[in-house]
C-alpha atoms as a PDB file:
ATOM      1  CA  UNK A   1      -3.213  12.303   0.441  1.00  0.00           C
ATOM      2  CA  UNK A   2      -3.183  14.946   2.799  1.00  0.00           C
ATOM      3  CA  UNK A   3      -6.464  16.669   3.778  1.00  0.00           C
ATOM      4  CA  UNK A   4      -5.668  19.251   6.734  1.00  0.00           C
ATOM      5  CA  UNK A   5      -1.614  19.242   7.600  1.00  0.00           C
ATOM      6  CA  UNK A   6      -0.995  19.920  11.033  1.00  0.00           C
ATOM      7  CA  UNK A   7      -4.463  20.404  11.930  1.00  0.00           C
ATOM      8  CA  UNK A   8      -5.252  20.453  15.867  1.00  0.00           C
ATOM      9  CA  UNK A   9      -7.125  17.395  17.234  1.00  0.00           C
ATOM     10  CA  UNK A  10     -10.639  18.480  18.698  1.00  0.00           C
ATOM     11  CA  UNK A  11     -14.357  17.287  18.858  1.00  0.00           C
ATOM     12  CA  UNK A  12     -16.708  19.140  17.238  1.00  0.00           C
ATOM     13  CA  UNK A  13     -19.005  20.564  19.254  1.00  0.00           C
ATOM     14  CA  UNK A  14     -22.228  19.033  16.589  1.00  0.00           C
ATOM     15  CA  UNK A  15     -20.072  15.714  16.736  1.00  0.00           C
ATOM     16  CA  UNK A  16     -21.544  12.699  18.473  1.00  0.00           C
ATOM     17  CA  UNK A  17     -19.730   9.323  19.095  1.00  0.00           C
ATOM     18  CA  UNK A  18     -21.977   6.702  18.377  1.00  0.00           C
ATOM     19  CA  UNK A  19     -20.565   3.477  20.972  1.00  0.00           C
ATOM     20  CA  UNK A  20     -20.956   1.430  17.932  1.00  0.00           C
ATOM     21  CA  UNK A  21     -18.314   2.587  16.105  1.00  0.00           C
ATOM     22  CA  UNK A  22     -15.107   0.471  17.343  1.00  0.00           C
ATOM     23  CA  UNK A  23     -12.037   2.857  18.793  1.00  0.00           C
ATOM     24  CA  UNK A  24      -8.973   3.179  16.306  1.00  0.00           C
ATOM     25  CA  UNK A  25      -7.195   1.435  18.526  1.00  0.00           C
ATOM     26  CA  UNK A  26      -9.487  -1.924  18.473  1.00  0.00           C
ATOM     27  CA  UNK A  27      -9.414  -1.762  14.360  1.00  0.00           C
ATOM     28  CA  UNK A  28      -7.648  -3.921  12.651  1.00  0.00           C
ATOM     29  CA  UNK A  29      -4.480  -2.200  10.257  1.00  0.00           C
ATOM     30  CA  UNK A  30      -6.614  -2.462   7.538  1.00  0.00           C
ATOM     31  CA  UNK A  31      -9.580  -1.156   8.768  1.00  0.00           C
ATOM     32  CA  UNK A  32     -13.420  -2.239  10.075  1.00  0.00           C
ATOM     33  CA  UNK A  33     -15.843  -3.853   7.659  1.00  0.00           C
ATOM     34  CA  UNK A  34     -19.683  -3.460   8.770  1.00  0.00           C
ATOM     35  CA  UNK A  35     -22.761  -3.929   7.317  1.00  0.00           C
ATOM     36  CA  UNK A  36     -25.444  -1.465   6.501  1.00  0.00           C
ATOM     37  CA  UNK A  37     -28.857  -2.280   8.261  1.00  0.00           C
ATOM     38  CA  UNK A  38     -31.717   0.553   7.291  1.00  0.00           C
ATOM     39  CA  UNK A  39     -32.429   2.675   3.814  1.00  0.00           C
ATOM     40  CA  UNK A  40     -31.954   1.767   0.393  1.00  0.00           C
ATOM     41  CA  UNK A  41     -28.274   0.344   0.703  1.00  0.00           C
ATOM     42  CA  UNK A  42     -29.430  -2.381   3.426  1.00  0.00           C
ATOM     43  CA  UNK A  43     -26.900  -5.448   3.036  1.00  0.00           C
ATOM     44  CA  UNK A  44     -24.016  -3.655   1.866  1.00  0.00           C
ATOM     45  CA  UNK A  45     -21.067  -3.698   2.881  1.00  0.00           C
ATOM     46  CA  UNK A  46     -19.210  -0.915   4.237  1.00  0.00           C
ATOM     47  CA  UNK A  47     -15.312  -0.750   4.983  1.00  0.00           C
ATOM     48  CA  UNK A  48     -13.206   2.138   6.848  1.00  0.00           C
ATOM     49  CA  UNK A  49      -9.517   1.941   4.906  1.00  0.00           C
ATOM     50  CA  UNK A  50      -6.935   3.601   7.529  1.00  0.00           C
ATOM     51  CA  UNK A  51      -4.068   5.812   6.411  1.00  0.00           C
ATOM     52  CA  UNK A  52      -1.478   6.327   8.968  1.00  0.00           C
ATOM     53  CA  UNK A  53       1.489   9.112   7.975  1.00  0.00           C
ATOM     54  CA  UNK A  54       5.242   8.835  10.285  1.00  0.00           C
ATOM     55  CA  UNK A  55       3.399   9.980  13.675  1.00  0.00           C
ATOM     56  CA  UNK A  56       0.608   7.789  13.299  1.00  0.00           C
ATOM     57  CA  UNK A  57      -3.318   8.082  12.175  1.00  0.00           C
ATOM     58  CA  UNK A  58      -3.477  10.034   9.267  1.00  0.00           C
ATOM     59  CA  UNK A  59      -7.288   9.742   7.985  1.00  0.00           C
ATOM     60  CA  UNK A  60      -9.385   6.843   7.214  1.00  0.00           C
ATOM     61  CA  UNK A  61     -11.927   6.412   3.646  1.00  0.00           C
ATOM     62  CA  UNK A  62     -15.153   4.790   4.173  1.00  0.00           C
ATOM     63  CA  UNK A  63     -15.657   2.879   0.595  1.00  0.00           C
ATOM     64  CA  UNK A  64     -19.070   0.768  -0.024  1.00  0.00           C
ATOM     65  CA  UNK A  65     -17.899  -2.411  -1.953  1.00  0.00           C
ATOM     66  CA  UNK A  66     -20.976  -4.299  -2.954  1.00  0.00           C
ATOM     67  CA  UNK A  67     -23.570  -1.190  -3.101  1.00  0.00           C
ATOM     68  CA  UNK A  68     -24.900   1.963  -4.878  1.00  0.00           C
ATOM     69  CA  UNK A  69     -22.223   5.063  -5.003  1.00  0.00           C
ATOM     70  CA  UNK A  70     -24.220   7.432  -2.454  1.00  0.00           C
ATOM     71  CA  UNK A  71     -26.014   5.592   0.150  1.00  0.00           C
ATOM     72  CA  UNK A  72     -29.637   6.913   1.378  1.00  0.00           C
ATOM     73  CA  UNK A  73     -31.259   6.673   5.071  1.00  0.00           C
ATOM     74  CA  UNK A  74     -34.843   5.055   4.968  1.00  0.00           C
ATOM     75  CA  UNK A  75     -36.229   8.722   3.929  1.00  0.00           C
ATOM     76  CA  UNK A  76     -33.963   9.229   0.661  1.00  0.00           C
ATOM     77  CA  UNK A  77     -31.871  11.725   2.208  1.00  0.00           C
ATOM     78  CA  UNK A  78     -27.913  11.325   1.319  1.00  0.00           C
ATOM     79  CA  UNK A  79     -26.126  10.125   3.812  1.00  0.00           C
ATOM     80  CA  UNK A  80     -22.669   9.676   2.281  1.00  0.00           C
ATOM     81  CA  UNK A  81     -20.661   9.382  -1.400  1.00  0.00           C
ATOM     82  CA  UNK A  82     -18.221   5.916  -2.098  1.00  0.00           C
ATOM     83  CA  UNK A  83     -14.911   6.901  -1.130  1.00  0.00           C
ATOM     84  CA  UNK A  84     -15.298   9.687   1.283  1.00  0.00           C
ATOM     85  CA  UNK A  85     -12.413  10.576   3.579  1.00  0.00           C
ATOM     86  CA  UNK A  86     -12.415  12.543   7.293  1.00  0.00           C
ATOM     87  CA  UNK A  87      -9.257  12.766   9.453  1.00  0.00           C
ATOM     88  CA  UNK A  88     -11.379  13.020  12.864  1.00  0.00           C
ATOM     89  CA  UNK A  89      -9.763  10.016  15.164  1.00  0.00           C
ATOM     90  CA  UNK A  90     -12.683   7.453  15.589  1.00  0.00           C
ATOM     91  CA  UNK A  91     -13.962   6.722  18.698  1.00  0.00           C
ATOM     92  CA  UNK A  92     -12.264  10.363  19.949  1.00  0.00           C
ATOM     93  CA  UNK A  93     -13.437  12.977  18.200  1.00  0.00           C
ATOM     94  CA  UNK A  94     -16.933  11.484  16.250  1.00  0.00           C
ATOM     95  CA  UNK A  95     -17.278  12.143  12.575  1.00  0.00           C
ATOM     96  CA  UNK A  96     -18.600  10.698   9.372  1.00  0.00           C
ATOM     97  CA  UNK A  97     -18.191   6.964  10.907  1.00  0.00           C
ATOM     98  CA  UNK A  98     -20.096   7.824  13.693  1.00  0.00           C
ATOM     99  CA  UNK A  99     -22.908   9.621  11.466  1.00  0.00           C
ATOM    100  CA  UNK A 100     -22.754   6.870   8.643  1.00  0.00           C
ATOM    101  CA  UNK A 101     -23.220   4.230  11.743  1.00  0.00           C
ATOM    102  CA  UNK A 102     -26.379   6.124  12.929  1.00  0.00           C
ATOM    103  CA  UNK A 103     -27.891   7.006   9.992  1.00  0.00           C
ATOM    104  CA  UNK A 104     -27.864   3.301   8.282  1.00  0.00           C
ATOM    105  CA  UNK A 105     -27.414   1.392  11.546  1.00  0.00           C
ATOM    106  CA  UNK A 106     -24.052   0.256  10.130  1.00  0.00           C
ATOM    107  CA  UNK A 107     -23.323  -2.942  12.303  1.00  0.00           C
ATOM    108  CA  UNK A 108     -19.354  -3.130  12.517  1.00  0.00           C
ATOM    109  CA  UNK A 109     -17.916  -6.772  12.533  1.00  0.00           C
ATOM    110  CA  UNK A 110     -16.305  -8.184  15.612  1.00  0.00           C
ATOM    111  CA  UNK A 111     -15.615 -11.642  14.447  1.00  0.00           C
ATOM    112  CA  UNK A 112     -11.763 -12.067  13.858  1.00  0.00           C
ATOM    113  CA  UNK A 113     -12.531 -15.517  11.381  1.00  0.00           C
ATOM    114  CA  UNK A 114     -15.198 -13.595   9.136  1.00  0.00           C
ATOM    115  CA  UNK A 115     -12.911 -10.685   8.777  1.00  0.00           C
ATOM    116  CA  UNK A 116     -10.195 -12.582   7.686  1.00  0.00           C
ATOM    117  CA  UNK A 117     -12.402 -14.213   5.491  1.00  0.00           C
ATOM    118  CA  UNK A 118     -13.691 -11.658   4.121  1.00  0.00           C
ATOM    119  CA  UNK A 119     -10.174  -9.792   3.220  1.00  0.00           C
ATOM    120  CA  UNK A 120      -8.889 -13.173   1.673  1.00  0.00           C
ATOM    121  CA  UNK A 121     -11.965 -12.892  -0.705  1.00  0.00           C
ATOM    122  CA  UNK A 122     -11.798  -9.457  -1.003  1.00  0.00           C
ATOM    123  CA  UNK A 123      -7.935  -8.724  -1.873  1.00  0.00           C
ATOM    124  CA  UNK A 124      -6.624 -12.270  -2.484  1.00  0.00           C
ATOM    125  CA  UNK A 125      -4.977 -12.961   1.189  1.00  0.00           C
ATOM    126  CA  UNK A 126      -5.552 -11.525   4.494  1.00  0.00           C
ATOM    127  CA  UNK A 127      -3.888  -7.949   4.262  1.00  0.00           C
ATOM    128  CA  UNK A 128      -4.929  -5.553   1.342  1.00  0.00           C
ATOM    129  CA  UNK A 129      -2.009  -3.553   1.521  1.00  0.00           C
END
């Protein structure tokens, strides 16, 4: 899927980069798992898919595998849909990551062994695609 061909690279001015959200280039190929910490959703677990085209980063999808479909800050308000895409590079040019991470206090995983762990439970072996 192909969102915005072409499109020119830029931070939105409205666009803040939380520090919490790791840089592209620290995620694993698969992605970054986290897990949501405030609202309704609390204990869920969150995972940003990358796609990556013939020059490199594409866009990534931010899926919620073991919660509700939208997921809700502490005062009700929608914070995101399942399966929601954005093409802005994390860690470069803010986005939904960066949003999702502040408005849930979505704490990203760090820990190599429980990552691995969690894609061999998750997709049958460590590497979904």
């Amino acid at each position: 899927m192909r969102l915005w061909p072409n499109r020119p690279r830029r931070q939105p001015a409205d666009e803040e980069i939380d520090p919490r959200v790791p840089k592209l280039a620290d995620w694993d190929r698969n992605g970054i798992i986290g897990t949501i910490g405030s609202g309704p959703a609390a204990g869920s677990t969150v995972v940003a898919h990358p796609h990556w085209n013939e020059n490199g980063f594409d866009w990534y999808e931010l899926e919620v595998l073991d919660g509700p479909e939208q997921i809700l800050d502490e005062a009700g308000r929608l914070v995101m849909d399942d399966c929601v895409v954005d093409q802005r590079v994390p860690g470069e040019e803010g986005g939904l990551i960066d949003a999702v991470t502040r408005e849930v206090d979505v704490r990203w995983w760090t820990d190599r062994e429980r990552i691995d762990a969690f894609w061999a439970t998750h997709w049958g072996s460590t590497s979904p695609t």
